[in-house]
Protein backbone atom coordinates (compact mmCIF):
# COMPACT_ATOMS: atom_id res chain seq x y z
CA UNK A 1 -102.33 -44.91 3.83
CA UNK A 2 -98.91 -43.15 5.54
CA UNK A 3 -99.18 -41.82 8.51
CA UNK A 4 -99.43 -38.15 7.67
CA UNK A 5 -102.68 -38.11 5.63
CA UNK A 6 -101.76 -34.72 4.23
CA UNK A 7 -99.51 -35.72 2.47
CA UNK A 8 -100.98 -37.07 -1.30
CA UNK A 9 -97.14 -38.03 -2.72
CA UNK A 10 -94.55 -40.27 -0.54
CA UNK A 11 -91.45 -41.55 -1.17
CA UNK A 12 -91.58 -45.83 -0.98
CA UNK A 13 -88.56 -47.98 -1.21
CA UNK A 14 -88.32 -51.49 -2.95
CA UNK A 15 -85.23 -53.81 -4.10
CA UNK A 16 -83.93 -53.68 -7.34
CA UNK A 17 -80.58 -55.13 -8.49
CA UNK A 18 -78.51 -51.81 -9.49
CA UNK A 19 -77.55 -52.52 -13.16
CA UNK A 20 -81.00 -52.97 -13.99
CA UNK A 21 -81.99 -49.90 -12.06
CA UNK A 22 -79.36 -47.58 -14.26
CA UNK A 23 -80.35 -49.73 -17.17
CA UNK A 24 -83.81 -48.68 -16.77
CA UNK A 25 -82.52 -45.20 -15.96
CA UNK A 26 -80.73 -44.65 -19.29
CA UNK A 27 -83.65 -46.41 -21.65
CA UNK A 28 -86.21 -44.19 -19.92
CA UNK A 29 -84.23 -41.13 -20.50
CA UNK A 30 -83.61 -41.89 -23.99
CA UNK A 31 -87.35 -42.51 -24.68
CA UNK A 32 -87.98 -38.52 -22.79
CA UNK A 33 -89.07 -39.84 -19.83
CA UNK A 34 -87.57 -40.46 -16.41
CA UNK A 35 -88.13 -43.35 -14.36
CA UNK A 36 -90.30 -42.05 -11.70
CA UNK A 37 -93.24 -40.53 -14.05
CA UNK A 38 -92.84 -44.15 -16.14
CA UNK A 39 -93.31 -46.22 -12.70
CA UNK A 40 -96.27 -44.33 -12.10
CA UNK A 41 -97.69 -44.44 -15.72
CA UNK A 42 -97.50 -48.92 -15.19
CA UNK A 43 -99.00 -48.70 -11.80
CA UNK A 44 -101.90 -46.66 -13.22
CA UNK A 45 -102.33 -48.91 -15.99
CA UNK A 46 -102.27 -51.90 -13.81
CA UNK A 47 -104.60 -51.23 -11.67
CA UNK A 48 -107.11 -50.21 -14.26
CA UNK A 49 -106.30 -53.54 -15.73
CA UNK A 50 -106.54 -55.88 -12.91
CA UNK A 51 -108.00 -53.55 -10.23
CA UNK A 52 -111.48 -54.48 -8.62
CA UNK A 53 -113.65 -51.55 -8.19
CA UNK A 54 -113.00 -50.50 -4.74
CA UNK A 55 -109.05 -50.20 -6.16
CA UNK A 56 -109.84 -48.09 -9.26
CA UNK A 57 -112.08 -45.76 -7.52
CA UNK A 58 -109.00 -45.23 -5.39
CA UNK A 59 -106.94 -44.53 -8.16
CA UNK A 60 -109.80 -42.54 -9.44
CA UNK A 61 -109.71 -40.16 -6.21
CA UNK A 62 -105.88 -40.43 -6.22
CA UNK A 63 -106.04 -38.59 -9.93
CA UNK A 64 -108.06 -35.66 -8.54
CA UNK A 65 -105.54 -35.07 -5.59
CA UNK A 66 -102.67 -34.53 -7.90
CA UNK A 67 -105.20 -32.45 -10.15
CA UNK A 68 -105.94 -30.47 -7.51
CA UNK A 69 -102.46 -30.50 -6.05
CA UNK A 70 -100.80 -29.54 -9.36
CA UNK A 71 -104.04 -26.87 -9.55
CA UNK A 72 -102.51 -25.10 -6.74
CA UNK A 73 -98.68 -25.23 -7.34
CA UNK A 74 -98.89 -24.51 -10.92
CA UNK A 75 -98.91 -27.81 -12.79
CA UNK A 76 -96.38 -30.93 -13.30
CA UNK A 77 -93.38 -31.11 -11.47
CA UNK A 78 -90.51 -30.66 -13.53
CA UNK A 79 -88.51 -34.28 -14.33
CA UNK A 80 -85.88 -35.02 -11.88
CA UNK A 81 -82.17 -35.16 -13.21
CA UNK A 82 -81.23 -39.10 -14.12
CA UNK A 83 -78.15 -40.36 -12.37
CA UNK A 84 -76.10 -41.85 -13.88
C-alpha cells in the first residue's frame, strides 16, 4: 500500500516504448475508451483470472472504495483528454 493510506487512487509509473503508448492511445480512443479506464478494466480481469483468494478479496474491497468514493463525489470521473 502507498504511504498515505487515505488515499484509494495513485498515480504508478512503468516503461513503455512511446509509439506503442500513442498507438494504444489512438485504438483506445477510437473504441470510446481511454487508456487509463482500459488498464484498469485488464488488471481487474486478471486478477479475477489468476488471483488467489487473498488477491481477489483485495480487489473485492478495492471495488467498494471507489463505490463509495464515487458515492460521495458524484459518480465516474469524467475520461481524461488523449494526447496525441
Amino acid at each position: 500500500m502507498s504511504a498515505d493510506d487515505k488515499d484509494h487512487t495513485f498515480t504508478t509509473k512503468f516503461r513503455i516504448p512511446r509509439r506503442l503508448w500513442d498507438a494504444y492511445g489512438t485504438a483506445a480512443q477510437r473504441q470510446g475508451t481511454d487508456r487509463s479506464a482500459d488498464l484498469v478494466d485488464h488488471v481487474r480481469a486478471y486478477v479475477r483470472e489468476h488471483g488467489n483468494d487473498g488477491e481477489r478479496a483485495e480487489l473485492a474491497a478495492a471495488e467498494e472504495e471507489l463505490a463509495a468514493r464515487r458515492a460521495r463525489k458524484g459518480g465516474r470521473p469524467p475520461a481524461a483528454p488523449q494526447s496525441d
